[in-house]
PDB file of N, CA and C in Angstrom:
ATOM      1  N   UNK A   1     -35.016 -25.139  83.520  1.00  0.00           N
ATOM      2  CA  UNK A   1     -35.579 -23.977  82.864  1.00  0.00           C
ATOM      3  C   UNK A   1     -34.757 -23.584  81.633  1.00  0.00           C
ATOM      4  N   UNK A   2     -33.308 -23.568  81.913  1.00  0.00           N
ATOM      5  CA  UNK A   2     -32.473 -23.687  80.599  1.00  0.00           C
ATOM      6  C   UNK A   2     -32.892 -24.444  79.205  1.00  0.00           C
ATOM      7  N   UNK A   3     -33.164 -25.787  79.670  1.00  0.00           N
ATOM      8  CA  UNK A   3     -33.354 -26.411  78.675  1.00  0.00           C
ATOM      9  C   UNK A   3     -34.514 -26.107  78.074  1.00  0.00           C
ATOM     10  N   UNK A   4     -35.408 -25.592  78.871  1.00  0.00           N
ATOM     11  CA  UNK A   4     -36.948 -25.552  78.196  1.00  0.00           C
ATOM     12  C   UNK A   4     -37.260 -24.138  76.905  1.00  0.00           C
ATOM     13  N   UNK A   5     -35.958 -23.219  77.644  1.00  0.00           N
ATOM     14  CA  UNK A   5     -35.659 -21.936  77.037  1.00  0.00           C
ATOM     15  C   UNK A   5     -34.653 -22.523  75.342  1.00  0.00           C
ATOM     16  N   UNK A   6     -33.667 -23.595  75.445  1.00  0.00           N
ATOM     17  CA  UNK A   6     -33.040 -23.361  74.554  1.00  0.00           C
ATOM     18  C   UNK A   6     -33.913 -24.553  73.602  1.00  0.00           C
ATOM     19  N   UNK A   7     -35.018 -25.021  73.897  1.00  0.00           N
ATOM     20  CA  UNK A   7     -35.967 -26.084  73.183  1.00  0.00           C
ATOM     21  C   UNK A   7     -36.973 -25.186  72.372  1.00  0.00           C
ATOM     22  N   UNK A   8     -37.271 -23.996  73.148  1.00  0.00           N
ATOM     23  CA  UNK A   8     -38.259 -22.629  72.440  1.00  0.00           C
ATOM     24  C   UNK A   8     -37.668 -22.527  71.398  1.00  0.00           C
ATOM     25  N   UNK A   9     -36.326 -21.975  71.775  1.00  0.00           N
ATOM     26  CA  UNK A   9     -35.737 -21.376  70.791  1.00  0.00           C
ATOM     27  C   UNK A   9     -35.367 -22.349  69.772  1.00  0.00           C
ATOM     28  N   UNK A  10     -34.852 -23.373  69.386  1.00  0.00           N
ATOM     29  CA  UNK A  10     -34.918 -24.418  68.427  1.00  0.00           C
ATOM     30  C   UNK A  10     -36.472 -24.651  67.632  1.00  0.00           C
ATOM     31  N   UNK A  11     -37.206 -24.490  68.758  1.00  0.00           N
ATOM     32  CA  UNK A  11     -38.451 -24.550  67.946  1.00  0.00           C
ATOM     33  C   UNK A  11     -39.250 -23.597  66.825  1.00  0.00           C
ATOM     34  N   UNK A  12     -38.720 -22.569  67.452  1.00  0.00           N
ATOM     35  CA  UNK A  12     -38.626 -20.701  66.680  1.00  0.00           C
ATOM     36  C   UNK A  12     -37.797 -21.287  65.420  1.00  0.00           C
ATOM     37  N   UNK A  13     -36.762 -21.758  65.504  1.00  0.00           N
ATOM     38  CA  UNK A  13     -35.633 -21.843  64.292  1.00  0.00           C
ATOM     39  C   UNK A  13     -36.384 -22.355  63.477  1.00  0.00           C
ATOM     40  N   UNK A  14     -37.058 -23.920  63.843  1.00  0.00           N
ATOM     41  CA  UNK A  14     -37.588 -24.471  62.956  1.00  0.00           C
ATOM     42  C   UNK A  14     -38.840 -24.266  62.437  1.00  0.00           C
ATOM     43  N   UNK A  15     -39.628 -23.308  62.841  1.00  0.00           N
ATOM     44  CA  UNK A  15     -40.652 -22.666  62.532  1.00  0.00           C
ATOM     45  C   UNK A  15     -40.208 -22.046  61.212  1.00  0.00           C
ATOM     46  N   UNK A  16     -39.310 -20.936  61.649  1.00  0.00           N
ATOM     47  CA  UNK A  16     -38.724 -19.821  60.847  1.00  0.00           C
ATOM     48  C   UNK A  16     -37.828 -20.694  59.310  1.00  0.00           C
ATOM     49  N   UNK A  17     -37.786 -21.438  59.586  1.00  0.00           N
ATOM     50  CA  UNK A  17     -37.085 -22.407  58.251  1.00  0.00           C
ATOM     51  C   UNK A  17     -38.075 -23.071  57.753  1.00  0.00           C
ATOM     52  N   UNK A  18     -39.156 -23.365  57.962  1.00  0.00           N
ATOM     53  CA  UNK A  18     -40.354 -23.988  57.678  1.00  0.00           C
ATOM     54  C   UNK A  18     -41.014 -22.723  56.658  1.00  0.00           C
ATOM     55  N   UNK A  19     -41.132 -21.679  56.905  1.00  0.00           N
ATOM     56  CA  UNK A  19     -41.763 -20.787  56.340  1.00  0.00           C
ATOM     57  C   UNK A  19     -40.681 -20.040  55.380  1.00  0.00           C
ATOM     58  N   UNK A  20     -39.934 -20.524  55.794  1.00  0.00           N
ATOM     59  CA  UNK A  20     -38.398 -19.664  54.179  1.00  0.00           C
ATOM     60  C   UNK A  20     -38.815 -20.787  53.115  1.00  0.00           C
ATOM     61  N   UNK A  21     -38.692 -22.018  53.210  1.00  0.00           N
ATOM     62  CA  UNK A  21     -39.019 -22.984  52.874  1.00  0.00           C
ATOM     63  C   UNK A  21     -40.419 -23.088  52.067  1.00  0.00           C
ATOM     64  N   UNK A  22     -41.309 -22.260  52.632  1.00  0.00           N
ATOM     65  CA  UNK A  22     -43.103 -22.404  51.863  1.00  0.00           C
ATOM     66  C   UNK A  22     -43.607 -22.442  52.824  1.00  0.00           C
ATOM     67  N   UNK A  23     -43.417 -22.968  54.055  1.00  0.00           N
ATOM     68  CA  UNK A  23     -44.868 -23.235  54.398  1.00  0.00           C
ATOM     69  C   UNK A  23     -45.485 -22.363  55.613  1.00  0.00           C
ATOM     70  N   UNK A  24     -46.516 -23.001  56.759  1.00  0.00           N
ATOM     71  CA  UNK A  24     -47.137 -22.756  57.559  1.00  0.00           C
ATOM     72  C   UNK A  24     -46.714 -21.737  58.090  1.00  0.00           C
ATOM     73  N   UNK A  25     -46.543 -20.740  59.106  1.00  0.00           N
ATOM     74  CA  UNK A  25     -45.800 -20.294  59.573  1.00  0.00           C
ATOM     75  C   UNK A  25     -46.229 -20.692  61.399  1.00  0.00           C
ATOM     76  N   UNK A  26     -47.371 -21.743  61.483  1.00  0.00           N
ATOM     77  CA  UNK A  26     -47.149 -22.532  62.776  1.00  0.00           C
ATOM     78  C   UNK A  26     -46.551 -23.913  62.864  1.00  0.00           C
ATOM     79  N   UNK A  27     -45.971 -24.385  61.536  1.00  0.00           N
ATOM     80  CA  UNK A  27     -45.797 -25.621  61.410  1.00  0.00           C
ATOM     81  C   UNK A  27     -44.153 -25.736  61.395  1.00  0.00           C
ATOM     82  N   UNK A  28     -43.803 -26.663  61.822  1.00  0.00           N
ATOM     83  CA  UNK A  28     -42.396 -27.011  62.022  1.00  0.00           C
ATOM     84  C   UNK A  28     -41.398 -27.761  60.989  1.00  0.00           C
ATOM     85  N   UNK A  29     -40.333 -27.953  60.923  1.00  0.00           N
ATOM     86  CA  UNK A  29     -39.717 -28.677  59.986  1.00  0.00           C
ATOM     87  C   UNK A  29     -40.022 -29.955  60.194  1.00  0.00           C
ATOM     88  N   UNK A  30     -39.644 -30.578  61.319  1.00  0.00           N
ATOM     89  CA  UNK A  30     -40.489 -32.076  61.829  1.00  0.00           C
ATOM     90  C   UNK A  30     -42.061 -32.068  61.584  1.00  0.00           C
ATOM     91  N   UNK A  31     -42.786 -31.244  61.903  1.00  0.00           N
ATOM     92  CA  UNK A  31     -44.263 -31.763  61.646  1.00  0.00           C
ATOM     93  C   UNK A  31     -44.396 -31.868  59.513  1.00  0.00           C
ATOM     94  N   UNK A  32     -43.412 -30.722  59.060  1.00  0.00           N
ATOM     95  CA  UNK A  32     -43.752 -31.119  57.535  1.00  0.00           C
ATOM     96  C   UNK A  32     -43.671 -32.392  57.034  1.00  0.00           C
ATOM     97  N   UNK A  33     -42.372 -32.742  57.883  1.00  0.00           N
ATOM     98  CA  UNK A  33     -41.300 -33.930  57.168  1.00  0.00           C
ATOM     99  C   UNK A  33     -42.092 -35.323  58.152  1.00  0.00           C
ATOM    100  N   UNK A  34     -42.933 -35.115  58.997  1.00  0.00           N
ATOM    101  CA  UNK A  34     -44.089 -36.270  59.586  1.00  0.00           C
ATOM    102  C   UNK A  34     -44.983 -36.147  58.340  1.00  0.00           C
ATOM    103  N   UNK A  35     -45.489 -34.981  57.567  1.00  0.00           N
ATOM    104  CA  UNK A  35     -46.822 -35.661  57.134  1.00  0.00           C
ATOM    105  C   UNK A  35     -46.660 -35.709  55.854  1.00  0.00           C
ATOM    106  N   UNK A  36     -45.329 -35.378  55.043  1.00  0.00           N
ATOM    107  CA  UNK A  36     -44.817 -35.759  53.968  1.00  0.00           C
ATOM    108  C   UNK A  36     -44.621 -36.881  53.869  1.00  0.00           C
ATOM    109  N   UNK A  37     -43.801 -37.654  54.954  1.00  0.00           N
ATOM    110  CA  UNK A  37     -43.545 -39.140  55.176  1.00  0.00           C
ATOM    111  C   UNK A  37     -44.525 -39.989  55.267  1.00  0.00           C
ATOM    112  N   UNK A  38     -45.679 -39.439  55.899  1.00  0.00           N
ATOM    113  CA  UNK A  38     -47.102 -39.983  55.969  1.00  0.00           C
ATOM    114  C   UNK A  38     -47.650 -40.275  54.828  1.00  0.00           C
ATOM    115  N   UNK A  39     -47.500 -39.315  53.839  1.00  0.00           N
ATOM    116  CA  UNK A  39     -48.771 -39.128  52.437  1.00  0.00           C
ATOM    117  C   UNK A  39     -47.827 -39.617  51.399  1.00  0.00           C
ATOM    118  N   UNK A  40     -46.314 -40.122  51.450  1.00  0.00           N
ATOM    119  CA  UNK A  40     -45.670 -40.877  50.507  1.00  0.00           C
ATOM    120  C   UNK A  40     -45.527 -42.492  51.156  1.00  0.00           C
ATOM    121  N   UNK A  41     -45.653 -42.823  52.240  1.00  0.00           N
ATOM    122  CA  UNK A  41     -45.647 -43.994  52.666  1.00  0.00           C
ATOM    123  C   UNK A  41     -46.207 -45.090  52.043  1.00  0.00           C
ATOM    124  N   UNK A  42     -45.346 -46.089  51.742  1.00  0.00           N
ATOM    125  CA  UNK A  42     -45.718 -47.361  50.938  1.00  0.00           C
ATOM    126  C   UNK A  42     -45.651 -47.148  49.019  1.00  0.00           C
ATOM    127  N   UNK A  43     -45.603 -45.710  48.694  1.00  0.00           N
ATOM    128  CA  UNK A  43     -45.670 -45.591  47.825  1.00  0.00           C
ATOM    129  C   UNK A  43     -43.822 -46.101  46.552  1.00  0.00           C
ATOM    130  N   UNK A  44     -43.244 -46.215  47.439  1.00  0.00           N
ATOM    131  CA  UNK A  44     -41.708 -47.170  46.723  1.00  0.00           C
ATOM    132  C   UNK A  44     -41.095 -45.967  45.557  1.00  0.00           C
ATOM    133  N   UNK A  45     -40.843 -44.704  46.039  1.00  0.00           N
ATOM    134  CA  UNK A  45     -40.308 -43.679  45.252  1.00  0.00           C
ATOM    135  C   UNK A  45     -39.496 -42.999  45.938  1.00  0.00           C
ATOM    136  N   UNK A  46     -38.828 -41.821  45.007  1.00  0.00           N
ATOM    137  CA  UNK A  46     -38.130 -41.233  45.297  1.00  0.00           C
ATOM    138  C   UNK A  46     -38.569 -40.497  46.871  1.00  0.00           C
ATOM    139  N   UNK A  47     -39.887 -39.981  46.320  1.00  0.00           N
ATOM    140  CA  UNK A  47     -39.621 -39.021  47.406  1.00  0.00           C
ATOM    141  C   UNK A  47     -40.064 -39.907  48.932  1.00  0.00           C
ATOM    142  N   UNK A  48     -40.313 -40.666  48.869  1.00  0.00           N
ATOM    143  CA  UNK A  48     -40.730 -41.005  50.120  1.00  0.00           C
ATOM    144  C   UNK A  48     -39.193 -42.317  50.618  1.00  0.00           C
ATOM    145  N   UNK A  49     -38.461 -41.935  50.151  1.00  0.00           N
ATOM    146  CA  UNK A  49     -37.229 -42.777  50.307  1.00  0.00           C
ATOM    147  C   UNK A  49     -36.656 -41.261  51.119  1.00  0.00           C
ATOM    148  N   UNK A  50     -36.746 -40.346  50.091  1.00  0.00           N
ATOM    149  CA  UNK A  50     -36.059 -38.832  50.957  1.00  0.00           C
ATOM    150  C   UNK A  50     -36.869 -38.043  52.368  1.00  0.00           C
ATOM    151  N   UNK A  51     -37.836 -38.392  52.220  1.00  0.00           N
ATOM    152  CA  UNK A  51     -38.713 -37.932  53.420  1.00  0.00           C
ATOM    153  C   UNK A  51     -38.391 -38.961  54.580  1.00  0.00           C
ATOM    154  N   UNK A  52     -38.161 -40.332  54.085  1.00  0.00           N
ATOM    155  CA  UNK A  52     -38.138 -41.258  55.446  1.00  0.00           C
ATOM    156  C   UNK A  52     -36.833 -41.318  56.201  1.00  0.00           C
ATOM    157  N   UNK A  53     -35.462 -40.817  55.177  1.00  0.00           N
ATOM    158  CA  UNK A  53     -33.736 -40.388  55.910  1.00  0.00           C
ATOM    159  C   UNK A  53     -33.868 -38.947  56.316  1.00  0.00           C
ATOM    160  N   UNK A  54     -34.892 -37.991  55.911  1.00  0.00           N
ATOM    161  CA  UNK A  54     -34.716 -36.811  56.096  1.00  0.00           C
ATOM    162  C   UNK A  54     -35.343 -36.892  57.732  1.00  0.00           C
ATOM    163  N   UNK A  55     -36.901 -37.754  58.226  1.00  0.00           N
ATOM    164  CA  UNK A  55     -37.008 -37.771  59.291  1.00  0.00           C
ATOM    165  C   UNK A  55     -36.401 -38.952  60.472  1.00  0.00           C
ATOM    166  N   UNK A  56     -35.630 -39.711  59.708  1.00  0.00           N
ATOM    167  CA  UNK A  56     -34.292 -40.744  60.494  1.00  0.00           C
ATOM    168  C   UNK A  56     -33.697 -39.406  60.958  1.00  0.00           C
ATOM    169  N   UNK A  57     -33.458 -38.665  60.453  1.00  0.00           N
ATOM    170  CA  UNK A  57     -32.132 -37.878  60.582  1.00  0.00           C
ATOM    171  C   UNK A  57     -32.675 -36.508  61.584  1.00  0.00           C
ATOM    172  N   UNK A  58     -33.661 -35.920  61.373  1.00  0.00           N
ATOM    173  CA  UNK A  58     -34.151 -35.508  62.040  1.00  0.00           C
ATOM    174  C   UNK A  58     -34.632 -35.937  63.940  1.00  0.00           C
ATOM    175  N   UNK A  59     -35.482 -36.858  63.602  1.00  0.00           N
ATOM    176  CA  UNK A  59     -35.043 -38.164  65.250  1.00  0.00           C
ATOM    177  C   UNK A  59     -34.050 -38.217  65.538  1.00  0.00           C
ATOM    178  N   UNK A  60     -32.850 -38.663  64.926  1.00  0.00           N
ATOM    179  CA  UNK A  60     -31.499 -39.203  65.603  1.00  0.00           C
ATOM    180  C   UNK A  60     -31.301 -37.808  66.095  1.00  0.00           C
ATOM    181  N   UNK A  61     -31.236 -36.744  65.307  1.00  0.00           N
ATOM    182  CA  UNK A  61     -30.680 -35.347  66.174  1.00  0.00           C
ATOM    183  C   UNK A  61     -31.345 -35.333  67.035  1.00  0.00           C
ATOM    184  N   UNK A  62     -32.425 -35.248  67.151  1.00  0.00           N
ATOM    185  CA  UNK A  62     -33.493 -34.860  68.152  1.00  0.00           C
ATOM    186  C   UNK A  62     -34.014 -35.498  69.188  1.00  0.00           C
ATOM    187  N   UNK A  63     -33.391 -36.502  69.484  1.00  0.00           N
ATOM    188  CA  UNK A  63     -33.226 -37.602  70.459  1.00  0.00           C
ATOM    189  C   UNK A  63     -31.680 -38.160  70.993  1.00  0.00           C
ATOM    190  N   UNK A  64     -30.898 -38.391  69.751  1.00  0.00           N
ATOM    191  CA  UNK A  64     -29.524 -38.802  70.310  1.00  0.00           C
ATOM    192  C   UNK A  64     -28.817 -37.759  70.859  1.00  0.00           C
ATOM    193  N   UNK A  65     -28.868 -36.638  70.298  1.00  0.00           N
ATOM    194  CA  UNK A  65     -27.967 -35.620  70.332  1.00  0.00           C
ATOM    195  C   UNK A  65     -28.528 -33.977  70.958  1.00  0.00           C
ATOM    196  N   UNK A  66     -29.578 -34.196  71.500  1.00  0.00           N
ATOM    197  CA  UNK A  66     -30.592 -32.824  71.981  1.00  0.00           C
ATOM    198  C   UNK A  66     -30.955 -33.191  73.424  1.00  0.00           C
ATOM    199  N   UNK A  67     -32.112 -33.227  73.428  1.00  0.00           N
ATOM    200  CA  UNK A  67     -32.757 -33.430  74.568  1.00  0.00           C
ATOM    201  C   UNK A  67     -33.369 -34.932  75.188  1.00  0.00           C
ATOM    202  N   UNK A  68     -33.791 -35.766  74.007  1.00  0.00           N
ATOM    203  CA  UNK A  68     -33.581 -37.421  75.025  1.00  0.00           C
ATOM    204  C   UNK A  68     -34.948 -36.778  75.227  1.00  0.00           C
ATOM    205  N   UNK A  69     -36.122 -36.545  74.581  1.00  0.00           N
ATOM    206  CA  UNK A  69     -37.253 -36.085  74.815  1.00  0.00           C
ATOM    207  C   UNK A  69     -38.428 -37.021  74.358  1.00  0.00           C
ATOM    208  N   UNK A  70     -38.203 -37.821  73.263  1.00  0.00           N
ATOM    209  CA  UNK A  70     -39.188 -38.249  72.897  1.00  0.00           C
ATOM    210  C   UNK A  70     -38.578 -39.257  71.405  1.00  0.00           C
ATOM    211  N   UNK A  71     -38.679 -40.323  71.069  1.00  0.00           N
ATOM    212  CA  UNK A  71     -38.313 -40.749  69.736  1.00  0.00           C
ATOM    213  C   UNK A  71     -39.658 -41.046  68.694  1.00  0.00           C
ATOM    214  N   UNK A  72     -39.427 -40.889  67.469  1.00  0.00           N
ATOM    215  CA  UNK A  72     -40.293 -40.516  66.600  1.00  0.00           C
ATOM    216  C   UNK A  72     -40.439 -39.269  66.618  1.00  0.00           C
ATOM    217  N   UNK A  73     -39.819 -38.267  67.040  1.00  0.00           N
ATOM    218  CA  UNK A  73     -40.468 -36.829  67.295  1.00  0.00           C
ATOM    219  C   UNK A  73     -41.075 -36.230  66.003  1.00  0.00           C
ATOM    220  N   UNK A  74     -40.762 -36.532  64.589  1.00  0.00           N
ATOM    221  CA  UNK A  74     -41.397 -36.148  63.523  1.00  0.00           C
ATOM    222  C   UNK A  74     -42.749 -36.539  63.884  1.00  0.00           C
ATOM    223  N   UNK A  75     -43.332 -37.935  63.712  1.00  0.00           N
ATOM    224  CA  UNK A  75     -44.483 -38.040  64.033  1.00  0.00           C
ATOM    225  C   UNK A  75     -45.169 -37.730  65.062  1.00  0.00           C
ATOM    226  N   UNK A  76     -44.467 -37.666  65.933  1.00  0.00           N
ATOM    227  CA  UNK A  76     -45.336 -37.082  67.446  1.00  0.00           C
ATOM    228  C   UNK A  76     -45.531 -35.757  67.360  1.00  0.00           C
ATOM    229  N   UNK A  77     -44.648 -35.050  66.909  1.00  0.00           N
ATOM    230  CA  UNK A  77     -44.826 -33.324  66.782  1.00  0.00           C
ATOM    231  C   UNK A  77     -46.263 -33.346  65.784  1.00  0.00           C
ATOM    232  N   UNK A  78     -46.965 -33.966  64.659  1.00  0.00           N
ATOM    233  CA  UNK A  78     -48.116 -34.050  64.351  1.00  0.00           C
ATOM    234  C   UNK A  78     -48.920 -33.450  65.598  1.00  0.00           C
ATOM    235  N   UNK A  79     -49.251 -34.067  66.642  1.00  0.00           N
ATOM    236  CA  UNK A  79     -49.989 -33.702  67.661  1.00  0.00           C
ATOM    237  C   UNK A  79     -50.166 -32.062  67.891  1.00  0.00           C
ATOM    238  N   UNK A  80     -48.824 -31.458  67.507  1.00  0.00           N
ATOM    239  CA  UNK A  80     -48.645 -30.260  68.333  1.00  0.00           C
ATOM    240  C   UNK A  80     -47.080 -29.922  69.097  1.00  0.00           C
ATOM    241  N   UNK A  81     -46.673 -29.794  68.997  1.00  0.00           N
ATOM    242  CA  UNK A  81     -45.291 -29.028  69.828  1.00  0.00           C
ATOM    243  C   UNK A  81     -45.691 -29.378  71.203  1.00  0.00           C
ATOM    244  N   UNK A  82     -46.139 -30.674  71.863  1.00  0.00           N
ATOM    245  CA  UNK A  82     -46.341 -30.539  73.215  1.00  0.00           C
ATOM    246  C   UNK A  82     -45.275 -30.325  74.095  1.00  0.00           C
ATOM    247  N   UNK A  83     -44.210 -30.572  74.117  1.00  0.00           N
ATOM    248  CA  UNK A  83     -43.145 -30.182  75.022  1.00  0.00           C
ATOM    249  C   UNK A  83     -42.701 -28.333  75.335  1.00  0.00           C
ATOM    250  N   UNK A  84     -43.250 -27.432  74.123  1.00  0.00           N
ATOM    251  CA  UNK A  84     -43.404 -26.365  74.035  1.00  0.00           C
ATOM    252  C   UNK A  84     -43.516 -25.852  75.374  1.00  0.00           C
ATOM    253  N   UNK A  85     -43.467 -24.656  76.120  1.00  0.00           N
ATOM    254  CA  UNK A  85     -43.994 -24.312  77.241  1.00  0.00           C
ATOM    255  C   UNK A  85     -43.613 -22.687  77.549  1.00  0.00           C
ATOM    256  N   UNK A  86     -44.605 -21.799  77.511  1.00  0.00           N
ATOM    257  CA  UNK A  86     -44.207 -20.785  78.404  1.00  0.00           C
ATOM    258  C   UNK A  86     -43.241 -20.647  79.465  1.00  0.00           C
ATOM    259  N   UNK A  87     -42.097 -19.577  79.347  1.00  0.00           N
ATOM    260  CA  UNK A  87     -41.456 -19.623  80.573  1.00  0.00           C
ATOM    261  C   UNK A  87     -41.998 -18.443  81.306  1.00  0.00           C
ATOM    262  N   UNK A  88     -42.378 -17.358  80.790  1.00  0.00           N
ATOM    263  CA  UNK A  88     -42.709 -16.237  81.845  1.00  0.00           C
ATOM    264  C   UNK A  88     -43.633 -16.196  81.341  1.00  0.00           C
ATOM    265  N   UNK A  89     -44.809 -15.763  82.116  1.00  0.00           N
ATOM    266  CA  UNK A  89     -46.354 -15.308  82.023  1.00  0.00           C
ATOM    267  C   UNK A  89     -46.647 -14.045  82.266  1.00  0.00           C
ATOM    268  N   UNK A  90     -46.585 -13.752  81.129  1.00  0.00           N
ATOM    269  CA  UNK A  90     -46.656 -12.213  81.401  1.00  0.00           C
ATOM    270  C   UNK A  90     -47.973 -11.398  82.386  1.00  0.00           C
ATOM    271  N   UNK A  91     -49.469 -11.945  81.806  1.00  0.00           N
ATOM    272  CA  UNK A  91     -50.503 -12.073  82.673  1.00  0.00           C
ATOM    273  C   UNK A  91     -50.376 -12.366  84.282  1.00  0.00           C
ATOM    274  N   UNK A  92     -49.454 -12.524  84.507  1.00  0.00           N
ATOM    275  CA  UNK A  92     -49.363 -12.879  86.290  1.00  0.00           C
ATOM    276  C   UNK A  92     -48.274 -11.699  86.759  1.00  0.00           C
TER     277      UNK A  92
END
């Protein structure tokens, strides 16, 4: 339950830096840096040289050094934040 609490809260962070940043305010730093990497792919430039170490680097944290949850997590977070989860239900 710890972990699922301090995974919220990482996810809040990166929400909240996502939107200082410009954007979504449901979208994450990993889901930007998935579909940035996506829409520069193959293209042999700058920016898609910086989008593809920015989400290396992003994975390696987020797998080597976190939770061991999932690899690719930039692209998989596309889907949605599925690991996300309510801890208290307030409704019950």
């Amino acid at each position: 339950m710890i972990k699922q609490y301090f995974y919220n809260l990482f996810l809040l962070l990166s929400q909240t830096l996502s939107v200082v940043l410009g954007g979504h305010p449901d979208r994450s730093v990993s889901q930007r840096t998935g579909e940035a990497y996506l829409s520069h792919k193959g293209k042999n430039n700058l920016k898609e040289k910086w989008f593809t170490n920015q989400m290396k680097l992003i994975d390696y944290i987020f797998y080597n050094k976190l939770w061991h949850l999932e690899k690719n997590h930039c692209l998989n977070s596309l889907d949605g934040e599925a690991n996300a989860k309510q801890l208290w239900n307030w409704a019950k």
